[in-house]
C-alpha atoms as a PDB file:
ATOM      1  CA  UNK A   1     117.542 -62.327  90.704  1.00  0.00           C
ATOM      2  CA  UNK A   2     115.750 -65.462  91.716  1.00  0.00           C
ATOM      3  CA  UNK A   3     117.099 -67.309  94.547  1.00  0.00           C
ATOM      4  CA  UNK A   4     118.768 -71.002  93.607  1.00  0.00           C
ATOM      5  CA  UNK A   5     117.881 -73.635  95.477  1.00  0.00           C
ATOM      6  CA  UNK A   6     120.414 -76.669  95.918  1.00  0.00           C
ATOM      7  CA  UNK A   7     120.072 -80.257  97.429  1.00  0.00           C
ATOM      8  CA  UNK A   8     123.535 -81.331  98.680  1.00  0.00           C
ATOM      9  CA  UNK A   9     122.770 -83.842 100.864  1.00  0.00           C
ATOM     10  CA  UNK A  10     119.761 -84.788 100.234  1.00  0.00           C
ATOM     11  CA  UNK A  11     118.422 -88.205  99.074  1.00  0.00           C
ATOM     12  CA  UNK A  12     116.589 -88.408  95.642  1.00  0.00           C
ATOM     13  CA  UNK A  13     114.199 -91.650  95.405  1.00  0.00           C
ATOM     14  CA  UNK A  14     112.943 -91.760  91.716  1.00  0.00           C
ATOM     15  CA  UNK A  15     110.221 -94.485  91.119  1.00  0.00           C
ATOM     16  CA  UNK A  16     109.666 -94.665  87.264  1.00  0.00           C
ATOM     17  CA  UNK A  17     106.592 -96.986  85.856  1.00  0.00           C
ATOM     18  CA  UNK A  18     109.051 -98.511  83.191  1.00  0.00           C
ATOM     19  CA  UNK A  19     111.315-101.353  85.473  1.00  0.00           C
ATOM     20  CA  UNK A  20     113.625-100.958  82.592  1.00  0.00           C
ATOM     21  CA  UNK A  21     115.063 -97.413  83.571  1.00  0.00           C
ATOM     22  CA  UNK A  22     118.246 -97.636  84.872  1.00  0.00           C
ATOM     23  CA  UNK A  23     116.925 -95.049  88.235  1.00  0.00           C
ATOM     24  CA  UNK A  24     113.933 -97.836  88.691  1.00  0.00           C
ATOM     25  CA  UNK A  25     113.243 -97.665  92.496  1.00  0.00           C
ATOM     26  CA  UNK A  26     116.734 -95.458  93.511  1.00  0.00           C
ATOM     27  CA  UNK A  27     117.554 -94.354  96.217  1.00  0.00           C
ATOM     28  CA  UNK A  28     120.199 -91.393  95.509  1.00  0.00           C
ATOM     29  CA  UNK A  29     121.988 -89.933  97.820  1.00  0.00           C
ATOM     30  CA  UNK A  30     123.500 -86.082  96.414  1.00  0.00           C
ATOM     31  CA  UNK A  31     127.017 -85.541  97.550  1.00  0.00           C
ATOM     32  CA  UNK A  32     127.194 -82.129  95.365  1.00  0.00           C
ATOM     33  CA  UNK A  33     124.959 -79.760  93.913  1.00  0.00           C
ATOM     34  CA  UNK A  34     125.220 -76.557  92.720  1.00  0.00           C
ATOM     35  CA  UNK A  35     125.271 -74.152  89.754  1.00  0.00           C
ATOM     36  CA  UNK A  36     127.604 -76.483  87.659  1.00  0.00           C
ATOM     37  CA  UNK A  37     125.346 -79.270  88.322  1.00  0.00           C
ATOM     38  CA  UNK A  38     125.076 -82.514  90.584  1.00  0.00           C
ATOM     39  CA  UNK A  39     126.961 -85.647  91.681  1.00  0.00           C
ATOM     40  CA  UNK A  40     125.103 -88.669  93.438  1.00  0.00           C
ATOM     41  CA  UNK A  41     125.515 -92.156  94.496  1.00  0.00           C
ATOM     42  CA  UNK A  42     122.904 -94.714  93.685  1.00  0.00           C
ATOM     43  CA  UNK A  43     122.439 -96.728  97.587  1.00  0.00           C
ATOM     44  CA  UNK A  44     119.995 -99.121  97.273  1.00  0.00           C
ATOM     45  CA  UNK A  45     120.919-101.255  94.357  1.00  0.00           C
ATOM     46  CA  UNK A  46     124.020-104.084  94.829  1.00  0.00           C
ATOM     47  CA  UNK A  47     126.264-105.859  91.579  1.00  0.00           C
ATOM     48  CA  UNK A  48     127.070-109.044  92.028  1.00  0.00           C
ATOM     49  CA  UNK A  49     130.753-107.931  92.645  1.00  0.00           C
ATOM     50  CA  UNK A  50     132.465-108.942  96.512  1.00  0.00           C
ATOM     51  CA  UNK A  51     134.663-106.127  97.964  1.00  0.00           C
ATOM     52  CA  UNK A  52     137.558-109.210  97.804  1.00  0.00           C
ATOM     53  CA  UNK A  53     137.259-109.141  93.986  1.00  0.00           C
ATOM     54  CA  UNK A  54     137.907-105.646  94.259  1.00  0.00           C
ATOM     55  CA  UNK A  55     140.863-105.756  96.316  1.00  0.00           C
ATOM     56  CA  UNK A  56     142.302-108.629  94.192  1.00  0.00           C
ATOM     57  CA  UNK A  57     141.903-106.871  90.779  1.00  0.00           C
ATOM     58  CA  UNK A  58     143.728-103.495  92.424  1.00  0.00           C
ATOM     59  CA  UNK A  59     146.538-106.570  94.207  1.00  0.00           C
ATOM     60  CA  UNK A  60     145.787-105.393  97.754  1.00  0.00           C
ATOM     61  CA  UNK A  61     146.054-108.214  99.639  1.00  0.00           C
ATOM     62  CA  UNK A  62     143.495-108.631 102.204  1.00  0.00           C
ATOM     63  CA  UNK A  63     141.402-110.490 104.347  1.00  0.00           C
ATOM     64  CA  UNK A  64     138.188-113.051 102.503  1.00  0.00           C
ATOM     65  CA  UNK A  65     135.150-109.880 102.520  1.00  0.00           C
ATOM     66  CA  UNK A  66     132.041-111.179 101.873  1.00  0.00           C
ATOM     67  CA  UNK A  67     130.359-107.692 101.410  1.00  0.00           C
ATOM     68  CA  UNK A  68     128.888-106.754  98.195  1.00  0.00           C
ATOM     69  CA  UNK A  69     129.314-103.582  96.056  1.00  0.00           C
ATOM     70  CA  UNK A  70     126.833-101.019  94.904  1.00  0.00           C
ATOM     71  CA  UNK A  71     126.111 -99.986  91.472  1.00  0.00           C
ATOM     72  CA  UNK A  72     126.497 -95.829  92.116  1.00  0.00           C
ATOM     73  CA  UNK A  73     125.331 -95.025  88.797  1.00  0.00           C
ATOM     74  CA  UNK A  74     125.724 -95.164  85.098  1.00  0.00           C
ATOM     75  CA  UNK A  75     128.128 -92.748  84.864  1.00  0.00           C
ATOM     76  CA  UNK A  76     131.958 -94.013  84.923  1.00  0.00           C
ATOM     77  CA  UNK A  77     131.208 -97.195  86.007  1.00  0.00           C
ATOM     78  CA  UNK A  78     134.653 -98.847  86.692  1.00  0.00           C
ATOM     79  CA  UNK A  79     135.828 -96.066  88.723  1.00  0.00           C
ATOM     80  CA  UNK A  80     135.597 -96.799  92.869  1.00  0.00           C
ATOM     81  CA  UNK A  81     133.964 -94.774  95.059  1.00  0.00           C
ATOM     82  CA  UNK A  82     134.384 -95.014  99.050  1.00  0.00           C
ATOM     83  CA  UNK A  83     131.412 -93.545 100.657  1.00  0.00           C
ATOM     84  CA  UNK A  84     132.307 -93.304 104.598  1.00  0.00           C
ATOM     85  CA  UNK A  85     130.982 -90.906 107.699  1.00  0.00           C
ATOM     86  CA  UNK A  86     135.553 -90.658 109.019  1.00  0.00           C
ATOM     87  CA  UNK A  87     134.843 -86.292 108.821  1.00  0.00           C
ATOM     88  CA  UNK A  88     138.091 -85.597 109.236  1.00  0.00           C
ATOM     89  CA  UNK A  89     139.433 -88.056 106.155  1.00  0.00           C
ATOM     90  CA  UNK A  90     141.895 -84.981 103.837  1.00  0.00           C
ATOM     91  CA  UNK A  91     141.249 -87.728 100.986  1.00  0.00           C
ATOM     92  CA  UNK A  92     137.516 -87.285 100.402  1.00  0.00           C
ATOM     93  CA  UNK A  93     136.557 -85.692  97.492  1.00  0.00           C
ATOM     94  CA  UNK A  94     133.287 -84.030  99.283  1.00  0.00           C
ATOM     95  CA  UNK A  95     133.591 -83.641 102.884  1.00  0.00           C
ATOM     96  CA  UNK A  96     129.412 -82.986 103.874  1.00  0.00           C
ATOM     97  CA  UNK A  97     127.380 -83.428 106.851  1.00  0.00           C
ATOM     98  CA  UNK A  98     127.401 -87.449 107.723  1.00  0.00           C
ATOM     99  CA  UNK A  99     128.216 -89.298 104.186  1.00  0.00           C
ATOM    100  CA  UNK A 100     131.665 -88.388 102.765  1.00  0.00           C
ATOM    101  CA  UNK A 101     133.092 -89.394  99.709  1.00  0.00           C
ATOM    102  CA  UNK A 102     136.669 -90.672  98.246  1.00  0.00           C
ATOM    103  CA  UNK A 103     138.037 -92.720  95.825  1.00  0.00           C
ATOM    104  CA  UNK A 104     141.278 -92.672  97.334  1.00  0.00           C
ATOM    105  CA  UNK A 105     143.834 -95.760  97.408  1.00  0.00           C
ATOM    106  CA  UNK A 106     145.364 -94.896 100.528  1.00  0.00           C
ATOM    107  CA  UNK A 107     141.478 -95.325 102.305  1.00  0.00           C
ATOM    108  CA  UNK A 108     140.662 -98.391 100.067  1.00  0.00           C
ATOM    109  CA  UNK A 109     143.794-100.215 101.258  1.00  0.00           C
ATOM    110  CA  UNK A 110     143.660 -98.928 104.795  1.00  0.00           C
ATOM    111  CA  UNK A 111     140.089-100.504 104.564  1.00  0.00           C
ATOM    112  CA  UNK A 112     141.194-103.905 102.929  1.00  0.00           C
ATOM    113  CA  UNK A 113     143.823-103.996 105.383  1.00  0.00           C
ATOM    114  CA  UNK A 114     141.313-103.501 108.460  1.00  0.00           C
ATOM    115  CA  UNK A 115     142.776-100.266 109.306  1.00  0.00           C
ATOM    116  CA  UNK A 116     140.000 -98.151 108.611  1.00  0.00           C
ATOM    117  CA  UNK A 117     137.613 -97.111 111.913  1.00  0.00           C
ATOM    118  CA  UNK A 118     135.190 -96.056 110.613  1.00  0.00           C
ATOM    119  CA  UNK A 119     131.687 -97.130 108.349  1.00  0.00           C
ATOM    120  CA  UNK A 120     131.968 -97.221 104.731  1.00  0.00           C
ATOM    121  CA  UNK A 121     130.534 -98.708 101.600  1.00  0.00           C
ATOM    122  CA  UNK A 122     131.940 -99.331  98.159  1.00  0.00           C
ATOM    123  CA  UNK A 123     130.076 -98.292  95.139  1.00  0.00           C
ATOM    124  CA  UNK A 124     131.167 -98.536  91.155  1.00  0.00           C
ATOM    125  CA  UNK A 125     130.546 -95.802  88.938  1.00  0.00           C
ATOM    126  CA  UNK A 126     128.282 -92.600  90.240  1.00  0.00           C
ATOM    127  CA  UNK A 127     124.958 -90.522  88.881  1.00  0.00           C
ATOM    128  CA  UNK A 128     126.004 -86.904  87.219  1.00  0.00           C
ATOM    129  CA  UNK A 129     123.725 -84.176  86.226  1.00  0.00           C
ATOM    130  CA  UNK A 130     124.939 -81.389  83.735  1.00  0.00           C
ATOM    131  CA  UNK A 131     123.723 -77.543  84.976  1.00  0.00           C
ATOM    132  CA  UNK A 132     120.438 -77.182  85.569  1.00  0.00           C
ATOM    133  CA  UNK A 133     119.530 -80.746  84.577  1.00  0.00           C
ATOM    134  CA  UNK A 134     118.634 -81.799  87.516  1.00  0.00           C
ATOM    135  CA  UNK A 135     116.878 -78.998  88.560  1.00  0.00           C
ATOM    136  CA  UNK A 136     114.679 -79.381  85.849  1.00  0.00           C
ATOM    137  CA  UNK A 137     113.531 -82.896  86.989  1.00  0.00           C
ATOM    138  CA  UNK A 138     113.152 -81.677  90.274  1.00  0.00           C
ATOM    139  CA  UNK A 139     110.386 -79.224  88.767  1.00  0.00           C
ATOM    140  CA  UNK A 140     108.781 -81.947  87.076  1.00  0.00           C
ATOM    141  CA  UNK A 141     108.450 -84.097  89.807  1.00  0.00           C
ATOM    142  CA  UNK A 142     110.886 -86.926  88.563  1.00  0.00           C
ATOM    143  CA  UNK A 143     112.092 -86.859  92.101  1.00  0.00           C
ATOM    144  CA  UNK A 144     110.987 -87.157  95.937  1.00  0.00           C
ATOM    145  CA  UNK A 145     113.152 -85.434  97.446  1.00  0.00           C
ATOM    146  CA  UNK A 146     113.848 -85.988 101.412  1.00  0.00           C
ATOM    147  CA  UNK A 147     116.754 -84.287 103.630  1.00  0.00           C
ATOM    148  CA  UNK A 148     117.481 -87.144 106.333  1.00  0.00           C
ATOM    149  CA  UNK A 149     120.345 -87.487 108.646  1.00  0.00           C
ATOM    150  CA  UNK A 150     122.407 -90.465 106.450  1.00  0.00           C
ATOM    151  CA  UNK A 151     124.004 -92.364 108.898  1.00  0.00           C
ATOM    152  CA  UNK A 152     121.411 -95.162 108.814  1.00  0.00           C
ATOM    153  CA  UNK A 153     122.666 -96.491 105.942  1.00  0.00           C
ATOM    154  CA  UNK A 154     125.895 -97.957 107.450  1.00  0.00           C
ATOM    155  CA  UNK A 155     123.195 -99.832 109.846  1.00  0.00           C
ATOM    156  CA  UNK A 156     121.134-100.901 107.191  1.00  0.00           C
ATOM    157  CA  UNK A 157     121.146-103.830 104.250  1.00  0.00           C
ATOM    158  CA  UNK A 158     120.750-101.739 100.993  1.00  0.00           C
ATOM    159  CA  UNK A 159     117.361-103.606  99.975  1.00  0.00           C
ATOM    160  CA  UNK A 160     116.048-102.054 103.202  1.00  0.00           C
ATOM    161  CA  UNK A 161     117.182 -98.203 102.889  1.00  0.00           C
ATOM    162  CA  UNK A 162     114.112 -97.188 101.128  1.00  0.00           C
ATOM    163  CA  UNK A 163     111.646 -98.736 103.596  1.00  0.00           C
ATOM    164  CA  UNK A 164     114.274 -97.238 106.465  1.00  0.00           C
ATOM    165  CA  UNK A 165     114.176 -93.713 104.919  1.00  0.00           C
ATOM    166  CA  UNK A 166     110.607 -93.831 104.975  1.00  0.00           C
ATOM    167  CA  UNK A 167     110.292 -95.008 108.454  1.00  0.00           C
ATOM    168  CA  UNK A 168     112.959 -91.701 109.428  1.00  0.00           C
ATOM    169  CA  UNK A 169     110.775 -89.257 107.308  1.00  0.00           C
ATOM    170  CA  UNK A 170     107.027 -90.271 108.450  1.00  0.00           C
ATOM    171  CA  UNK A 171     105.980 -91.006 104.990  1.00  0.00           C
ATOM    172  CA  UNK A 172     106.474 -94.193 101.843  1.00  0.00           C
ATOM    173  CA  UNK A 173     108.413 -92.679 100.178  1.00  0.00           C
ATOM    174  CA  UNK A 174     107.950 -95.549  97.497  1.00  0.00           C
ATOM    175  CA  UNK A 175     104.078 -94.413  97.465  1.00  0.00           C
ATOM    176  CA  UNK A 176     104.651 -91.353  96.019  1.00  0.00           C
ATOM    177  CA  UNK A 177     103.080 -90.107  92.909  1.00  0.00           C
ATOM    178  CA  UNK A 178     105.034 -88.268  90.522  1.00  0.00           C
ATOM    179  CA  UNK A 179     102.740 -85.486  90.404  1.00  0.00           C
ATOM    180  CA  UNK A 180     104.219 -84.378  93.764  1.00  0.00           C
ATOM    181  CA  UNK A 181     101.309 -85.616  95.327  1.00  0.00           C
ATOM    182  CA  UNK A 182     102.024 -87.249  99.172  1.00  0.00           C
ATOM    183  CA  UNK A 183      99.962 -90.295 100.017  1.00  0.00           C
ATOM    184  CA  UNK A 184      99.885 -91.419 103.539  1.00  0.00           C
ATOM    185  CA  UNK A 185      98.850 -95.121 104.269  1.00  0.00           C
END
């Protein structure tokens, strides 16, 4: 039997010729993957939607947040996802090494109350892959793939995490051809 290889944790960074494609210039990071399939968040890519909108629409009352949401993928869009590094957080919904994730309203109002201590970042809607879909890609080269410790993104402005991760990893990982070819600049 051939051995499976998975990529929890991992970031996926998918540049695609067409600017149209929704995964144009994403930076993924994989919260799950396994025999069933995959789960992601998209990072690098902000809606013009405040984390105060967010908190009014769900009547939390909080303090004026000026921070933006991301866009964590075309699947389920309206549903809120917490991604936060608090390890020992029962909520989450995927406890891994460095990025967790919830969508739990006790952590969203602990965090519009300013009660939360730890990082975290908002993000509508998340990436899914069926079984074996995304292993497929990953043969064809639809996706760098780079294993990274995460935490830099709470450190980080989102327009900057691809340019960060490739700093981290010793290679632009925006100058990558999808032929799984590695060019070094």
């Amino acid at each position: 039997m051939q051995e499976q290889n998975f990529f929890a944790n991992y970031f996926l960074y998918f540049q695609e010729k067409n600017s149209q494609d929704f995964f144009y210039n994403s930076l993924i990071y994989l919260f799950e993957h396994n025999q069933d399939g995959a789960l992601g968040i998209v990072l690098n890519k902000e809606i013009n939607i405040k984390e105060t909108k967010i908190f009014e629409s769900m009547k939390i009352e909080t303090r004026p947040n000026e921070k933006m949401v991301l866009n964590g993928g075309p699947v389920d869009i309206n549903k809120l996802f917490v991604i936060h590094n608090d390890n020992n957080l029962q909520e989450s919904l995927i406890n891994k090494d460095g990025l967790n994730l919830s969508s739990s309203l006790d952590l969203i109002t602990q965090i519009a109350k300013g009660q939360f201590g730890g990082y975290y970042k908002f993000a509508l809607g998340y990436c899914g892959w069926d079984a074996g879909q995304l292993d497929n890609e990953i043969k064809n080269n639809n996706w760098v793939l780079v294993k990274e410790n995460p935490e830099f993104i709470f450190q980080t402005s989102p327009e900057n995490y691809v340019k960060e991760l490739s700093i981290k990893s010793g290679f632009e990982i925006d100058k990558i051809l999808n032929t799984g070819t590695i060019t070094k600049h």
